[in-house]
Each structure stands twice: as structure tokens, then as C-alpha cells.
N, C-alpha and C. Protein backbone atom coordinates (compact mmCIF):
# COMPACT_ATOMS: atom_id res chain seq x y z
N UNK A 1 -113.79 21.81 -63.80
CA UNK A 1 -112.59 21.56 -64.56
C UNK A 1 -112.38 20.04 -64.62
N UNK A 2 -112.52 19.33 -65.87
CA UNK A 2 -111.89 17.92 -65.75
C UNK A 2 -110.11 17.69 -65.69
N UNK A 3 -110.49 16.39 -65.48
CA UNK A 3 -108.88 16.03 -65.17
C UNK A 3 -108.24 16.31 -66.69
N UNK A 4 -108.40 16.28 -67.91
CA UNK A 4 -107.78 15.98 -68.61
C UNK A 4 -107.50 17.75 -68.84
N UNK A 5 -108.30 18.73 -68.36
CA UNK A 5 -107.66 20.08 -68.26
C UNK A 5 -106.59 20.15 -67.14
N UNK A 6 -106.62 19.67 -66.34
CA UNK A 6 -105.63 19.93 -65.27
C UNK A 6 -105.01 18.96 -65.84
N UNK A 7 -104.53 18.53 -66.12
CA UNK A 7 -103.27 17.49 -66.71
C UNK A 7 -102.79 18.52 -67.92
N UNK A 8 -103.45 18.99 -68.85
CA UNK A 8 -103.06 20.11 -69.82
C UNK A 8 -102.25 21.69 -69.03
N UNK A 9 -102.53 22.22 -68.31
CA UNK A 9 -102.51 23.56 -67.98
C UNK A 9 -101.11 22.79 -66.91
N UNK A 10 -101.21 21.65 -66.39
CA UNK A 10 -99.76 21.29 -65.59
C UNK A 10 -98.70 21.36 -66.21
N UNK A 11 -99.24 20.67 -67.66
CA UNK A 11 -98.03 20.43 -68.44
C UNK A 11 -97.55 22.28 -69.09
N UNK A 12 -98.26 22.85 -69.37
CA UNK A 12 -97.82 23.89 -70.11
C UNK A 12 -97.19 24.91 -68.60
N UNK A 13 -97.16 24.39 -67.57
CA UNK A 13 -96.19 25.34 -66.51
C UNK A 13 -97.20 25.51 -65.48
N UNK A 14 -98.14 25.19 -65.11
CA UNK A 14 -99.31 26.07 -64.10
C UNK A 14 -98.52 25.24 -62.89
N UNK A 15 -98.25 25.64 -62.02
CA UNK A 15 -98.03 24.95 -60.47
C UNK A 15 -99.29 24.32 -59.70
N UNK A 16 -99.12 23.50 -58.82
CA UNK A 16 -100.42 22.89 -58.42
C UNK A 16 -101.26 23.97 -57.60
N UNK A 17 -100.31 24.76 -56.93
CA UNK A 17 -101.06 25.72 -55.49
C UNK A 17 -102.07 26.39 -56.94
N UNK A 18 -101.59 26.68 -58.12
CA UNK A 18 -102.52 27.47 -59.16
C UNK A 18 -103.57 26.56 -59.29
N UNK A 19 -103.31 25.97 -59.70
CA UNK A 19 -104.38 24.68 -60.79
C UNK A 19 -105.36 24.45 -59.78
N UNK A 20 -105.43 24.49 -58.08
CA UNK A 20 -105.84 23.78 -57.27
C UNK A 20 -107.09 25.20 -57.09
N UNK A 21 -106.05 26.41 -56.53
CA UNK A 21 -106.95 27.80 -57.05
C UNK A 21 -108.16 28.20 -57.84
N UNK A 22 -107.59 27.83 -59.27
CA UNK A 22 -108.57 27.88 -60.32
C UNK A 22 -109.66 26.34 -60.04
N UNK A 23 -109.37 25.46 -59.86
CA UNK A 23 -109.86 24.64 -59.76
C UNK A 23 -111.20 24.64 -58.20
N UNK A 24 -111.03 24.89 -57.44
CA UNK A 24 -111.64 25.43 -56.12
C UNK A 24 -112.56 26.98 -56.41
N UNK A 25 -112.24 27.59 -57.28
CA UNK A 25 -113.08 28.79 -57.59
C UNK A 25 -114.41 27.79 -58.71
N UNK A 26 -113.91 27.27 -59.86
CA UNK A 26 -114.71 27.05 -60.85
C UNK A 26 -115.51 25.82 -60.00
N UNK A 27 -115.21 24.97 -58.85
CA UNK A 27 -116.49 24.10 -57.95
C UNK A 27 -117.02 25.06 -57.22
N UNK A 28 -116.51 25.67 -57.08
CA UNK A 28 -117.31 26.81 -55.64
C UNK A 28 -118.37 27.45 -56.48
N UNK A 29 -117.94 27.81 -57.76
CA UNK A 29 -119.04 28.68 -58.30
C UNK A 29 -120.20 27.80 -58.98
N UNK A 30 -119.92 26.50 -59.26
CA UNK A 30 -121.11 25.45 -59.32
C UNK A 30 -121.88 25.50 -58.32
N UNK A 31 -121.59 25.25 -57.36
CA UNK A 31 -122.16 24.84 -56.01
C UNK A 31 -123.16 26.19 -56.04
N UNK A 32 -122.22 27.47 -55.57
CA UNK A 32 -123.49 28.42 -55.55
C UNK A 32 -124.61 28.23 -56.60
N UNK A 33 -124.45 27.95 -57.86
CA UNK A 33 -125.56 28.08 -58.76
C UNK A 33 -126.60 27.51 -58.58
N UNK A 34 -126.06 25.47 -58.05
CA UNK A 34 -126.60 24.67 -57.67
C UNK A 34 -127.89 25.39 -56.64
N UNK A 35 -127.34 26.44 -55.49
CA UNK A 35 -127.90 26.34 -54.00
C UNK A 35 -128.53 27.51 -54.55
N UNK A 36 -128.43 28.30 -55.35
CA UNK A 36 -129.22 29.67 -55.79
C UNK A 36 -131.09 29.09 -55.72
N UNK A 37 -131.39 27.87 -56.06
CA UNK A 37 -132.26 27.56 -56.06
C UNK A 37 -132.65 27.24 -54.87
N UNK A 38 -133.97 27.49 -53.69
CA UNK A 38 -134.77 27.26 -52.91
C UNK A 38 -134.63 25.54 -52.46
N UNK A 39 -134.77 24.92 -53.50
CA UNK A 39 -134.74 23.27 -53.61
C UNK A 39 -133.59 22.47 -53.31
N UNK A 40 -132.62 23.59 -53.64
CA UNK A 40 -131.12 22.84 -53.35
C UNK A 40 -130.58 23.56 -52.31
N UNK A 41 -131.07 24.45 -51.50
CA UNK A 41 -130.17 26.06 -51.03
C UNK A 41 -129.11 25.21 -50.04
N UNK A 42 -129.55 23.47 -49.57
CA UNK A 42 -128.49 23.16 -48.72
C UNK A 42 -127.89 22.08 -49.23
N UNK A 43 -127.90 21.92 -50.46
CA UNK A 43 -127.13 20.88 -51.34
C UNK A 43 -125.74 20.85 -51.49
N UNK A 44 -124.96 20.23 -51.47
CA UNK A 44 -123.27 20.28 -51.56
C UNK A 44 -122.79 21.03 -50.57
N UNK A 45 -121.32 21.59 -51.12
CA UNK A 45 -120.36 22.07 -50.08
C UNK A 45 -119.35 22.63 -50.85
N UNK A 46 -119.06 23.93 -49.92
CA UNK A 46 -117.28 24.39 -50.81
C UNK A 46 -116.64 23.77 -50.18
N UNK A 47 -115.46 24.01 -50.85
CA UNK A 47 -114.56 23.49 -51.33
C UNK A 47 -113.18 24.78 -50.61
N UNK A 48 -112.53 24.07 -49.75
CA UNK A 48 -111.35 24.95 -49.40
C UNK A 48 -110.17 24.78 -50.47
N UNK A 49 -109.12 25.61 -50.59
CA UNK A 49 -107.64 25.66 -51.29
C UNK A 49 -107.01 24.13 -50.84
N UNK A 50 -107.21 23.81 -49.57
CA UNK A 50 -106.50 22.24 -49.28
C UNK A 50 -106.74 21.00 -49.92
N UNK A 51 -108.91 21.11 -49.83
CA UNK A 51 -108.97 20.50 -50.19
C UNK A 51 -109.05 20.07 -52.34
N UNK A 52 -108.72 21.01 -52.44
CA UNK A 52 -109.06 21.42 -53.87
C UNK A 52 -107.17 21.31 -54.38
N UNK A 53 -106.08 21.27 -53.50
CA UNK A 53 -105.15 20.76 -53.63
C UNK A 53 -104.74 19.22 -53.50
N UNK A 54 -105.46 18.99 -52.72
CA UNK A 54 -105.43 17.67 -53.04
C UNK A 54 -105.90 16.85 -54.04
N UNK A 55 -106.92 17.37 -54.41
CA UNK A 55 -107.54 16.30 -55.63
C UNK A 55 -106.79 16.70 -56.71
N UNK A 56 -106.31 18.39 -57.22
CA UNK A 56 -105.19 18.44 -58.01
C UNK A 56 -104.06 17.41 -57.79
N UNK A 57 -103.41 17.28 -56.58
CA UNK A 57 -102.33 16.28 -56.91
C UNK A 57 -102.69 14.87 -57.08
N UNK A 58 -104.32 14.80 -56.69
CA UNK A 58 -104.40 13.19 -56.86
C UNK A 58 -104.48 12.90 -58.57
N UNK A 59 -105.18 13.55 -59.34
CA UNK A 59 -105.02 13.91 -60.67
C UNK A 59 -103.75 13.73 -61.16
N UNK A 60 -103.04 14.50 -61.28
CA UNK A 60 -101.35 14.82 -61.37
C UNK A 60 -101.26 13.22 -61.04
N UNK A 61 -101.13 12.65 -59.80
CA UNK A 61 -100.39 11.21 -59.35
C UNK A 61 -100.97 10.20 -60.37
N UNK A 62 -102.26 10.55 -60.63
CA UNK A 62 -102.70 8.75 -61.57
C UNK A 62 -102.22 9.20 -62.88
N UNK A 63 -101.81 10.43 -63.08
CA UNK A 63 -101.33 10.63 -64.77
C UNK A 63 -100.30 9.57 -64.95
N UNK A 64 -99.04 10.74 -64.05
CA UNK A 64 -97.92 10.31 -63.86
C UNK A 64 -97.54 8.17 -63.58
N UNK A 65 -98.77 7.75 -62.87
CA UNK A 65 -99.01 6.61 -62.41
C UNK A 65 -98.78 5.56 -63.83
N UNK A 66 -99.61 6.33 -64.53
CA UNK A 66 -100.40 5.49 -65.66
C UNK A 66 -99.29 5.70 -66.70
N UNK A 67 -98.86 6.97 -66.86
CA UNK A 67 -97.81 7.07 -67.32
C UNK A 67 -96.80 6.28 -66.87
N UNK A 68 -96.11 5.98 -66.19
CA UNK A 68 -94.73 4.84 -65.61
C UNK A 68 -95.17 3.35 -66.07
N UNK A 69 -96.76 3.14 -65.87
CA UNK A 69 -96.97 1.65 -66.20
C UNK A 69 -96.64 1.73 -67.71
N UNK A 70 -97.06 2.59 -68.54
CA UNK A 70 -97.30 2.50 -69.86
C UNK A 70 -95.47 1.94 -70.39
N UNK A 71 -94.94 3.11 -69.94
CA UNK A 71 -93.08 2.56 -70.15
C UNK A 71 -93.04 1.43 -69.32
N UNK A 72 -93.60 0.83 -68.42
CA UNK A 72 -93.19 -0.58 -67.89
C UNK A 72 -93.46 -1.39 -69.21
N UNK A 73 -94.43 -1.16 -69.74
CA UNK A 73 -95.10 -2.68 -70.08
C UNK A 73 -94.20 -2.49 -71.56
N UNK A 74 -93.82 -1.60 -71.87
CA UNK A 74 -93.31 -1.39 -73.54
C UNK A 74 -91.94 -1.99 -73.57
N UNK A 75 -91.18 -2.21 -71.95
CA UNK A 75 -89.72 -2.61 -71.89
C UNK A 75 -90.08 -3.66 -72.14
């Protein structure tokens, strides 16, 4: 999921504990695909609900971030 989907699905109502959910299933299921192969079987790592909440809100924070500068600089 890129950021600019989780910045979309925030805005239309999704809560973070969701976004972080969906977001932690759709890496988890990379990863397996990744490790399905012999060559990679110990490549990467899941991904828990915590940590998959956090990078949702770090997302969310530089929107919002970038957003506040943008009205700074226009005053």
C-alpha cells in the first residue's frame, strides 16, 4: 500500500487501527511471496499490528506536517 493510498482511505473515514490492519496484511502477504521461493525462504520479516501502526501514523504525521507548512508559507 503506498502512502498516497493511506492518506486517501484516511481521508474518506478509515481509522488508523484499520488502515494499519489492511496495511500489515497486504506487507505480510508480500513477504510470504517473496520467501515462497527457496532463494529468499529467509529474506525479510512480518510485520506486527504495532508495528504496521506506526508507520500508518508516521504517514498520516508528514501529510498533516506538509500540510501546516503549505498554510504557513501562503500567510
Amino acid at each position: 500500500m503506498q502512502d498516497k493510498e493511506i492518506i486517501q482511505k484516511w481521508k474518506q473515514g478509515l481509522s488508523k487501527n484499520q488502515l494499519a490492519t489492511m496495511y500489515k496484511r497486504q506487507y505480510n502477504q508480500e513477504i510470504k511471496i517473496i520467501r515462497s521461493t527457496v532463494r529468499h525462504r529467509h529474506d525479510g520479516r512480518y510485520i506486527s499490528n504495532y508495528e504496521a501502526l506506526a508507520y500508518v501514523e508516521r504517514v498520516i504525521y508528514k501529510y498533516l506536517k506538509g500540510k501546516a507548512n503549505e498554510n504557513t508559507k501562503s500567510n
